[in-house]
PDB file of N, CA and C in Angstrom:
ATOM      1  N   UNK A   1    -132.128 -73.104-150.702  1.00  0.00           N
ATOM      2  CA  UNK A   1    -132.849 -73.590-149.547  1.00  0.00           C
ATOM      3  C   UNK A   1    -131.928 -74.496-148.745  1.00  0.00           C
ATOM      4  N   UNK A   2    -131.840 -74.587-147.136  1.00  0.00           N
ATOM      5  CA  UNK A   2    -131.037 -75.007-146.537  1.00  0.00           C
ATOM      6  C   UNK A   2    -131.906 -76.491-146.209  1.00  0.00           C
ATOM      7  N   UNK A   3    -130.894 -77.425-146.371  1.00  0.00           N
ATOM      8  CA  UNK A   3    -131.190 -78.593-145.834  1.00  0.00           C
ATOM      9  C   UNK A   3    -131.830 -79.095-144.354  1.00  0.00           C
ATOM     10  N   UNK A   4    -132.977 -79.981-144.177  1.00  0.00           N
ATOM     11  CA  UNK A   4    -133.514 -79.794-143.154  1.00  0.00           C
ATOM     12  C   UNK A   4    -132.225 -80.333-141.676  1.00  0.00           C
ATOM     13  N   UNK A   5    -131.756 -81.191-142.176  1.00  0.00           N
ATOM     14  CA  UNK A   5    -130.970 -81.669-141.140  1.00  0.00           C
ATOM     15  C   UNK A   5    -130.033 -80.546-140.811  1.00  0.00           C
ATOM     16  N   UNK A   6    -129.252 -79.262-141.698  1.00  0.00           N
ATOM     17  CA  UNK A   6    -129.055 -78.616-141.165  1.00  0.00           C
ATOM     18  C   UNK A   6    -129.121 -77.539-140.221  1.00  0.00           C
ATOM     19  N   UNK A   7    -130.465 -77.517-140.347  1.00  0.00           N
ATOM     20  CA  UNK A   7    -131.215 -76.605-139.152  1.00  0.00           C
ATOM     21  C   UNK A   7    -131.271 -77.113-137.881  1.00  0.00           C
ATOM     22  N   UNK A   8    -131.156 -78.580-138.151  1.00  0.00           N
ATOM     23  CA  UNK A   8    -131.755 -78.925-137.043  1.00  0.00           C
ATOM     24  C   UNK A   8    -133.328 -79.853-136.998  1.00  0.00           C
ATOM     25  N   UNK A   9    -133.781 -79.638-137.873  1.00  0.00           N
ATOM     26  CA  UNK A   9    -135.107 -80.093-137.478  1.00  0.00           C
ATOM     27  C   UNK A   9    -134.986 -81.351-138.006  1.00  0.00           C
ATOM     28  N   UNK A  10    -134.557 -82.456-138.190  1.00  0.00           N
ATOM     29  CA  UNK A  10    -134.439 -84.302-138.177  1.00  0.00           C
ATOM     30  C   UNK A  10    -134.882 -84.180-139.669  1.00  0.00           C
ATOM     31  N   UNK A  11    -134.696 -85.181-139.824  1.00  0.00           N
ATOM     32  CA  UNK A  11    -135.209 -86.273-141.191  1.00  0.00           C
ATOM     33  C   UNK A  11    -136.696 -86.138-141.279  1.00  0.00           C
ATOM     34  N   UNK A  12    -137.218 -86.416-142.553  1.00  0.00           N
ATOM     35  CA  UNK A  12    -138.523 -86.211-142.284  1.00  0.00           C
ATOM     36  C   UNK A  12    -138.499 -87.990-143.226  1.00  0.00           C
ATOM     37  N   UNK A  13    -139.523 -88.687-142.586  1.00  0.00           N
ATOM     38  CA  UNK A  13    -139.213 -90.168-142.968  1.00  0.00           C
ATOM     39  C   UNK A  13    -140.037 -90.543-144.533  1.00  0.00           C
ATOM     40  N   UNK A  14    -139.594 -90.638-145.275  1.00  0.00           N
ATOM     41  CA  UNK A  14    -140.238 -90.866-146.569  1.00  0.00           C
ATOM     42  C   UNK A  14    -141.264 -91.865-146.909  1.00  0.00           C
ATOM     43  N   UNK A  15    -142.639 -91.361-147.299  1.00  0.00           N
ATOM     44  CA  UNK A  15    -143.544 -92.652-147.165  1.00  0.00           C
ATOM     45  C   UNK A  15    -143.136 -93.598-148.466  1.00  0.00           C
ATOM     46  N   UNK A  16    -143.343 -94.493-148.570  1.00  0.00           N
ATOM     47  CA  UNK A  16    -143.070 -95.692-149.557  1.00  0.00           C
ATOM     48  C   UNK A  16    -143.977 -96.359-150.297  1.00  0.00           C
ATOM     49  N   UNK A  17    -144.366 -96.223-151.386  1.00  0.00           N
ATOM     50  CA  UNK A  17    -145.659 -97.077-152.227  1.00  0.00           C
ATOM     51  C   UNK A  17    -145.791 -98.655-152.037  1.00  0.00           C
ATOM     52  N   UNK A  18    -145.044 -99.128-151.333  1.00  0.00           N
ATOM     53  CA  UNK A  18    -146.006-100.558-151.073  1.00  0.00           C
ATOM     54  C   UNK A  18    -146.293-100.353-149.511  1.00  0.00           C
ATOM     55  N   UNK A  19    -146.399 -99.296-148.651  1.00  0.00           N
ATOM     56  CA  UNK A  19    -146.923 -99.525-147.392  1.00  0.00           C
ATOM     57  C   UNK A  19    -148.277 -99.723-147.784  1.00  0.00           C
ATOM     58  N   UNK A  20    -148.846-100.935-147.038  1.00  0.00           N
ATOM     59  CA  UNK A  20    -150.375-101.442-147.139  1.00  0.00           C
ATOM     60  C   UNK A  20    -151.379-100.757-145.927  1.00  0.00           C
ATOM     61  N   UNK A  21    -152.358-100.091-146.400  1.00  0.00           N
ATOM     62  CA  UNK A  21    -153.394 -99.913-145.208  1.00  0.00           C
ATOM     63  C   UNK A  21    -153.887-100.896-144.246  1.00  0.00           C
ATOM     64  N   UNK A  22    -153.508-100.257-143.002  1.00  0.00           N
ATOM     65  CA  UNK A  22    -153.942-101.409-141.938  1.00  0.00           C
ATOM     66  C   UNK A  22    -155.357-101.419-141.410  1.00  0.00           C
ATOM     67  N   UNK A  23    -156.325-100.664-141.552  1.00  0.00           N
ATOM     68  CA  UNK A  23    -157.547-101.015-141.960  1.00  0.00           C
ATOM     69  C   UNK A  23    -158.089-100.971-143.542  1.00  0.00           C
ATOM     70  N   UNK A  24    -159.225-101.628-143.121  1.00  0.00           N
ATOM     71  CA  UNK A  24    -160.228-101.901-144.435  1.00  0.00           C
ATOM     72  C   UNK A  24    -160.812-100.440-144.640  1.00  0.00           C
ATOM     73  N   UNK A  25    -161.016-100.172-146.034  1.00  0.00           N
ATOM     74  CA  UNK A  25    -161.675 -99.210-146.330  1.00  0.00           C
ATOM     75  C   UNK A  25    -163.214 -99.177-146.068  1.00  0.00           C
ATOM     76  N   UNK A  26    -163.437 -98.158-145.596  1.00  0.00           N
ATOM     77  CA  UNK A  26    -165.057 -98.259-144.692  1.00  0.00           C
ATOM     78  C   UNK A  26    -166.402 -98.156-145.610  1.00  0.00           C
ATOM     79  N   UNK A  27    -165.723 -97.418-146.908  1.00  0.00           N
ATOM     80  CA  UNK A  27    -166.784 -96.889-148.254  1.00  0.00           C
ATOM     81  C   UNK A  27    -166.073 -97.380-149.671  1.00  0.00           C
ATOM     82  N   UNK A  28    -166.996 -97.913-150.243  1.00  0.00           N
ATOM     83  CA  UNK A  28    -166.477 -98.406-151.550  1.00  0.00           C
ATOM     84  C   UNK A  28    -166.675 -97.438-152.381  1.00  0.00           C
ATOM     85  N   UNK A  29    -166.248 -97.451-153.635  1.00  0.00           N
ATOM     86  CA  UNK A  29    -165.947 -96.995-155.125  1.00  0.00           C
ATOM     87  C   UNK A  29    -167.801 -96.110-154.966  1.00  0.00           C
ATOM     88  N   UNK A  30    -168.620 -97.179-154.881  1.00  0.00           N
ATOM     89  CA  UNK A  30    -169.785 -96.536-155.628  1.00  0.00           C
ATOM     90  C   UNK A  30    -170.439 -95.881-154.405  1.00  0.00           C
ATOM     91  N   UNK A  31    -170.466 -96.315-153.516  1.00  0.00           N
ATOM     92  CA  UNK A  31    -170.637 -94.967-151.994  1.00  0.00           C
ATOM     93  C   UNK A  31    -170.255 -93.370-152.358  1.00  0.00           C
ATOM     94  N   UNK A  32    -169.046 -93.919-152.464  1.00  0.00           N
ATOM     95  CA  UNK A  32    -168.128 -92.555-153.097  1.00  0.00           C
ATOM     96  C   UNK A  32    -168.831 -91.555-154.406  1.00  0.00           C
ATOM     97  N   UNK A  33    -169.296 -92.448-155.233  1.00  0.00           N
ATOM     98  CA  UNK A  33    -169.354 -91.974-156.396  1.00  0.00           C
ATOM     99  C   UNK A  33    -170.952 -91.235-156.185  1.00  0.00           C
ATOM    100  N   UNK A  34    -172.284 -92.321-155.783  1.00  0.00           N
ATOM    101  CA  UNK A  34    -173.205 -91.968-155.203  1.00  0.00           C
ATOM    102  C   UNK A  34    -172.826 -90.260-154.336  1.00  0.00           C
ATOM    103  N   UNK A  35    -172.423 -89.897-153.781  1.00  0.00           N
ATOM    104  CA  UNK A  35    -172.284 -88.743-152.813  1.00  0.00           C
ATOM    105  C   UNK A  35    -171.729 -87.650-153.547  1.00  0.00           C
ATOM    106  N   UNK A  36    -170.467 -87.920-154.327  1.00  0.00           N
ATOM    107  CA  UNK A  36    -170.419 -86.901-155.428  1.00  0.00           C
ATOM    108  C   UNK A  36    -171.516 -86.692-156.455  1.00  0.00           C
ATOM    109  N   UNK A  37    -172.184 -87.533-156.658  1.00  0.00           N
ATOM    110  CA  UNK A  37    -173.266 -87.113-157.491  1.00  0.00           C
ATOM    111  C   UNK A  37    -174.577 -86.429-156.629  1.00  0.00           C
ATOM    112  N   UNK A  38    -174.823 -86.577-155.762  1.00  0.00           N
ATOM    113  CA  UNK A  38    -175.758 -85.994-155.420  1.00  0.00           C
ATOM    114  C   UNK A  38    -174.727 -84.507-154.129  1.00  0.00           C
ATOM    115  N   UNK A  39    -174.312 -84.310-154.204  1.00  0.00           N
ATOM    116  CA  UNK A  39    -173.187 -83.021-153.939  1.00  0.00           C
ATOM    117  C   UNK A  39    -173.240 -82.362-155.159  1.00  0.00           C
ATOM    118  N   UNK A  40    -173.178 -82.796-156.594  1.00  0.00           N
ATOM    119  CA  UNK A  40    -172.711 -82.043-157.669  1.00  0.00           C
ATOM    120  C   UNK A  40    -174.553 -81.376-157.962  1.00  0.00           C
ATOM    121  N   UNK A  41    -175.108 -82.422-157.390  1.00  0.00           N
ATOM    122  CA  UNK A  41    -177.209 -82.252-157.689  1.00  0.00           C
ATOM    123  C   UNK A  41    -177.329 -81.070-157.016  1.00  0.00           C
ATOM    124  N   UNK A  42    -176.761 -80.722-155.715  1.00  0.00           N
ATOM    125  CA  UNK A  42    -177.120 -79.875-154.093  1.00  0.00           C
ATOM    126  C   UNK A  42    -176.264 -78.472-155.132  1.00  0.00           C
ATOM    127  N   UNK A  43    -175.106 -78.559-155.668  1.00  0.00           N
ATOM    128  CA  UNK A  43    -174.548 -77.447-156.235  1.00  0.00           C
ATOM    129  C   UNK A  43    -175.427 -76.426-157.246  1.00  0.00           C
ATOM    130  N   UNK A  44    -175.855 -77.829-158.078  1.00  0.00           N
ATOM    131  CA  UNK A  44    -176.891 -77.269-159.239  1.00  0.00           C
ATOM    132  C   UNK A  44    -178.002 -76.630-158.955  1.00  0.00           C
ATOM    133  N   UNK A  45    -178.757 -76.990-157.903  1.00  0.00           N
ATOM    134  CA  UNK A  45    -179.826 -76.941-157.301  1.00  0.00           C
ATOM    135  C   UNK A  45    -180.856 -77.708-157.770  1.00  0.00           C
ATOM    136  N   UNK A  46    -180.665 -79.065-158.135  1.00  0.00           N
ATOM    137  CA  UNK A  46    -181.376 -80.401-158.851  1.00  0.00           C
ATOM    138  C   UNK A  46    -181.563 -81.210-157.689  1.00  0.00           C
ATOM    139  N   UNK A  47    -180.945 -81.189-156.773  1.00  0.00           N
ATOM    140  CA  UNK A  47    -181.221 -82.235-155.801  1.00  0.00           C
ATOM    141  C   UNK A  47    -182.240 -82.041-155.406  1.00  0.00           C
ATOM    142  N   UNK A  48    -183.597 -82.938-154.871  1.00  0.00           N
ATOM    143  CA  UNK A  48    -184.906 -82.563-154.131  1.00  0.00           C
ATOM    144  C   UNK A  48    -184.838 -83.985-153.483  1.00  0.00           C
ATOM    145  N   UNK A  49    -185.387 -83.510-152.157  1.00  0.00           N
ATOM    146  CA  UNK A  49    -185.645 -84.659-150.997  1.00  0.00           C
ATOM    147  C   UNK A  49    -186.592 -85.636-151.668  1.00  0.00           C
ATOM    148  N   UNK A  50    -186.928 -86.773-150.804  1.00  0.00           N
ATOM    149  CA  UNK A  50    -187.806 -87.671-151.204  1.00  0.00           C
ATOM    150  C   UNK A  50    -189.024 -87.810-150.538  1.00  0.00           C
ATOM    151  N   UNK A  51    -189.238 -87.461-149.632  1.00  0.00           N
ATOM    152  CA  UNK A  51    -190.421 -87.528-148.518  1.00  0.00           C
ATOM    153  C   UNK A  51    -191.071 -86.261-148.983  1.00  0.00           C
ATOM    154  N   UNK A  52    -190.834 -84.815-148.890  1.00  0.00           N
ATOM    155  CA  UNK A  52    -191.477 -83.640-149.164  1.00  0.00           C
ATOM    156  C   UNK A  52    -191.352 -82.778-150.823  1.00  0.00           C
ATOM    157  N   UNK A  53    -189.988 -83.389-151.358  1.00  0.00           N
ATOM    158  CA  UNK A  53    -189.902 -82.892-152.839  1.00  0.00           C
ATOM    159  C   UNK A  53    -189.557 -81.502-152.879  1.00  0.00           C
ATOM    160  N   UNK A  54    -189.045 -81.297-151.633  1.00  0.00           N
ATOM    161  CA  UNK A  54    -188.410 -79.610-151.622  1.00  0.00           C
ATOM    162  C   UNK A  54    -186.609 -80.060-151.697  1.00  0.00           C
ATOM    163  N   UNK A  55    -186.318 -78.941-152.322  1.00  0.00           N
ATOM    164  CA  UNK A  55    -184.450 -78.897-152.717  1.00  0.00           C
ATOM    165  C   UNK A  55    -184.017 -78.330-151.200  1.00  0.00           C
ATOM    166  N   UNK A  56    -182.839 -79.675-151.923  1.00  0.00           N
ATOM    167  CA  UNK A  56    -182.089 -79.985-150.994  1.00  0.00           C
ATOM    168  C   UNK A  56    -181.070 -78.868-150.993  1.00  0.00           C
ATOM    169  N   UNK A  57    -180.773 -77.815-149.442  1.00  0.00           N
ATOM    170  CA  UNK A  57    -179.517 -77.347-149.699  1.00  0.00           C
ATOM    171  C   UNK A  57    -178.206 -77.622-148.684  1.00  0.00           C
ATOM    172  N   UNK A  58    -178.590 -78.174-147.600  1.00  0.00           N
ATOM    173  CA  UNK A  58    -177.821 -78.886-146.629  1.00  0.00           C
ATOM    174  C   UNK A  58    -176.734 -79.691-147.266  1.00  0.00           C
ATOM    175  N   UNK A  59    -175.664 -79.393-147.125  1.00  0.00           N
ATOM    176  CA  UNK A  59    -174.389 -80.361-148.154  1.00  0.00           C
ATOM    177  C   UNK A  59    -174.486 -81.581-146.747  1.00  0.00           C
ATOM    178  N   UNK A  60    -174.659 -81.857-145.312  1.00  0.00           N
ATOM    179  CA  UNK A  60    -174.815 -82.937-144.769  1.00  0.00           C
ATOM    180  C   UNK A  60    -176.198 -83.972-145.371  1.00  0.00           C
ATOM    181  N   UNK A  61    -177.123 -83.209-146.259  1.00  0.00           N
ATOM    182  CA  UNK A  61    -178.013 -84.013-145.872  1.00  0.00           C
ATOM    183  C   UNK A  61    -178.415 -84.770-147.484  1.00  0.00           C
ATOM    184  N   UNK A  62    -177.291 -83.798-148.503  1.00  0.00           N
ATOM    185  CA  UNK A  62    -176.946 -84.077-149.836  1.00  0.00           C
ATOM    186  C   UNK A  62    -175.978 -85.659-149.407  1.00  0.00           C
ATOM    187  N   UNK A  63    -174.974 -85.800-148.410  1.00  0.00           N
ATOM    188  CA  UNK A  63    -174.570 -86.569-148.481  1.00  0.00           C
ATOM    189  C   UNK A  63    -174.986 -88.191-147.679  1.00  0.00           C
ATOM    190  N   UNK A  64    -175.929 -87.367-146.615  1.00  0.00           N
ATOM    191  CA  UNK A  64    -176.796 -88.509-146.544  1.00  0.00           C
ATOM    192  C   UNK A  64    -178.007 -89.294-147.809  1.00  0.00           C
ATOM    193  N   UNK A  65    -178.139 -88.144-148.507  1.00  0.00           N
ATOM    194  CA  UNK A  65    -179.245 -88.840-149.443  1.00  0.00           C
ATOM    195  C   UNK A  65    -178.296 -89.715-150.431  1.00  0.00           C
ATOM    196  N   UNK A  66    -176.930 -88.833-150.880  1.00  0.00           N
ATOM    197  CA  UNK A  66    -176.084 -90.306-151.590  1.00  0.00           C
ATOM    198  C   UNK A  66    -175.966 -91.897-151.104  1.00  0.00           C
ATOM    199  N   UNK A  67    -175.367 -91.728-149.628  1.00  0.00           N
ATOM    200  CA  UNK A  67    -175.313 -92.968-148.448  1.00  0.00           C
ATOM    201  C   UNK A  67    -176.465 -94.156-148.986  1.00  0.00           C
ATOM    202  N   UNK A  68    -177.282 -93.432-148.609  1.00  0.00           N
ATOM    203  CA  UNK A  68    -178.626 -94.201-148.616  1.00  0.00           C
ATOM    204  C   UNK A  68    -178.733 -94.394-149.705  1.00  0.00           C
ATOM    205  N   UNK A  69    -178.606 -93.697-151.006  1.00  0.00           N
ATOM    206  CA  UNK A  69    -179.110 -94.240-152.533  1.00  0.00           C
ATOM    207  C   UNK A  69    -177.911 -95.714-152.816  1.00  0.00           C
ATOM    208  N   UNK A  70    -176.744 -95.577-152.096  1.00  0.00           N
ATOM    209  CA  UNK A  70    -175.455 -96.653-152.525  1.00  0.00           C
ATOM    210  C   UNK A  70    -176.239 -97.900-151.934  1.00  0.00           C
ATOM    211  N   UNK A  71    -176.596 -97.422-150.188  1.00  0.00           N
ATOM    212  CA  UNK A  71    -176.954 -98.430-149.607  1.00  0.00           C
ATOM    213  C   UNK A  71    -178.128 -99.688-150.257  1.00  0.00           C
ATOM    214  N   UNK A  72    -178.912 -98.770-150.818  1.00  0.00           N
ATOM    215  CA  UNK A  72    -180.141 -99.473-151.874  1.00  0.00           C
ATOM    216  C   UNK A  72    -179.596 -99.652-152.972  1.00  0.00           C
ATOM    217  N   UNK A  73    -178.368 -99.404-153.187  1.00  0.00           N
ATOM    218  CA  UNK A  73    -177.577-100.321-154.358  1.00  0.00           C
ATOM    219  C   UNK A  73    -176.816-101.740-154.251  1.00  0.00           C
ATOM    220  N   UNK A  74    -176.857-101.473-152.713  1.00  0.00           N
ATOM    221  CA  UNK A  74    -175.950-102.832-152.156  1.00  0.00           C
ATOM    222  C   UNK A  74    -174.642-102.521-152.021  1.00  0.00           C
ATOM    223  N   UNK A  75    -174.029-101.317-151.829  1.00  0.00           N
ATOM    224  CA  UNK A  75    -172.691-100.899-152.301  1.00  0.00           C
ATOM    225  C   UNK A  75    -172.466-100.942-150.341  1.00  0.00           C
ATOM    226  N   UNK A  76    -170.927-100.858-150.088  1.00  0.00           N
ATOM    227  CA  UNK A  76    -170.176-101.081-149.312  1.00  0.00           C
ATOM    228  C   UNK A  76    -170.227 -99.396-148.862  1.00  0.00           C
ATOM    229  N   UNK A  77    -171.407 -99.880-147.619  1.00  0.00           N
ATOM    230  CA  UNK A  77    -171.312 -98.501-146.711  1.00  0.00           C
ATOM    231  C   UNK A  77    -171.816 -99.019-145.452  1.00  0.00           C
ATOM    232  N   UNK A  78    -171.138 -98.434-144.540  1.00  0.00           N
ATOM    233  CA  UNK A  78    -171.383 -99.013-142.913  1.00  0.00           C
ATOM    234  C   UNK A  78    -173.095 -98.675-142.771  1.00  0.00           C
ATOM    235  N   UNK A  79    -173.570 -99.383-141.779  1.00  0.00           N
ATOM    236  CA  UNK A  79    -174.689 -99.651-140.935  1.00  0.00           C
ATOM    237  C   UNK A  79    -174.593 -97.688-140.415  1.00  0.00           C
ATOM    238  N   UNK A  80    -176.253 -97.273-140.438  1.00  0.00           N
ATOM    239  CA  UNK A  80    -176.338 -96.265-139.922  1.00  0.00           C
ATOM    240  C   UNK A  80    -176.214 -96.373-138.132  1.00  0.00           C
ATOM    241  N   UNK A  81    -176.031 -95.200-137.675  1.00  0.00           N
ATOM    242  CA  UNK A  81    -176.018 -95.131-135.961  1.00  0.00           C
ATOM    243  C   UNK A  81    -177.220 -95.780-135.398  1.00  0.00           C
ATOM    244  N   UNK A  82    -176.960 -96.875-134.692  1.00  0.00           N
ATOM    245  CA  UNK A  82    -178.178 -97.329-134.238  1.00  0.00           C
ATOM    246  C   UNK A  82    -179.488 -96.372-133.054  1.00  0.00           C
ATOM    247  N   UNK A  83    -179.119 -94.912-132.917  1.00  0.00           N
ATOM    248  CA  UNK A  83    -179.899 -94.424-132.422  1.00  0.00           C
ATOM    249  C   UNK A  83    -180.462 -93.629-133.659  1.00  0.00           C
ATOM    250  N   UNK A  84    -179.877 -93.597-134.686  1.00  0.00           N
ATOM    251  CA  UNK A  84    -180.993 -93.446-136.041  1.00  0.00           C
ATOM    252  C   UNK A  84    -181.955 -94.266-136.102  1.00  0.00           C
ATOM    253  N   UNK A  85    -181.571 -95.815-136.593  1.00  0.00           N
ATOM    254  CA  UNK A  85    -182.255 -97.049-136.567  1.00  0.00           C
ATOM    255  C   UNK A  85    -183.469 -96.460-135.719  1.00  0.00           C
ATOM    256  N   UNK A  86    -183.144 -96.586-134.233  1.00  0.00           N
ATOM    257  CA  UNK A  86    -184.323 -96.892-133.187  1.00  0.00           C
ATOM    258  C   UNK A  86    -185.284 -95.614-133.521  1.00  0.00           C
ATOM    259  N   UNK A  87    -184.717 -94.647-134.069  1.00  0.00           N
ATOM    260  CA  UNK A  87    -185.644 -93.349-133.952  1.00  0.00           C
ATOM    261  C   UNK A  87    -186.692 -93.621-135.025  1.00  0.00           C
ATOM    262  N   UNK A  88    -186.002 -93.671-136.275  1.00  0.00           N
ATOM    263  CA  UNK A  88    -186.858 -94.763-137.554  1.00  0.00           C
ATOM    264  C   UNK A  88    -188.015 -95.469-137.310  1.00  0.00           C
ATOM    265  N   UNK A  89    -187.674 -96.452-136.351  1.00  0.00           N
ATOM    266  CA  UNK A  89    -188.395 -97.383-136.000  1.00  0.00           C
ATOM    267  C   UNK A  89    -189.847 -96.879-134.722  1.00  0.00           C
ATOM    268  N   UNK A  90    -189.259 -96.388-133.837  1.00  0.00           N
ATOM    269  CA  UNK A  90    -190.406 -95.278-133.210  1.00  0.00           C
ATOM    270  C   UNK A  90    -190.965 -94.637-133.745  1.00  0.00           C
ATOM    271  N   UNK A  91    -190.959 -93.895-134.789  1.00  0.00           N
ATOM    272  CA  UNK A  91    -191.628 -93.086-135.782  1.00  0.00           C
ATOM    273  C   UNK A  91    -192.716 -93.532-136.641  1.00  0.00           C
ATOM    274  N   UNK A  92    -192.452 -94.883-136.962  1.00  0.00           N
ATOM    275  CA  UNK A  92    -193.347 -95.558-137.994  1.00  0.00           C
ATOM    276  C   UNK A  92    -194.564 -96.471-137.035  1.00  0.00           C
TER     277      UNK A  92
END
């Protein structure tokens, strides 16, 4: 295999294990973990909604039901879209 610089095409710049992320991570450990588990539920066909008790097969809506189970854990997950919020709130 020919070397890249010999072709021509530059250096390719090597990433380095102490570069630090310059933002904060947006989802913690158990957000994470919450969503794979109810993804692995939606696979099985174990997952069932909470309002109607029919299975879940939507993989968006498998991962909203994780979100929300972390969120009622207290786990590190952003604030939903506040035109969710308001719709929520009109509804009830």
């Amino acid at each position: 295999m020919t070397p890249r610089f010999l072709l021509g095409l530059g250096a390719r710049k090597e990433k380095t294990m102490s570069a630090k992320r310059t933002t904060p991570r947006r989802y913690g450990k158990t957000a994470s973990d919450k969503v794979g588990r109810a993804m692995h539920e939606r696979k099985e066909g174990t997952l069932r909604s909470g309002g109607s008790g029919k299975k879940v097969t939507s993989r968006k809506q498998a991962i909203a039901i994780g979100l929300s189970e972390a969120r009622r854990e207290g786990a590190k997950v952003p604030k939903k879209p506040k035109a969710t919020r308001n719709a929520k709130r009109n509804k009830d």
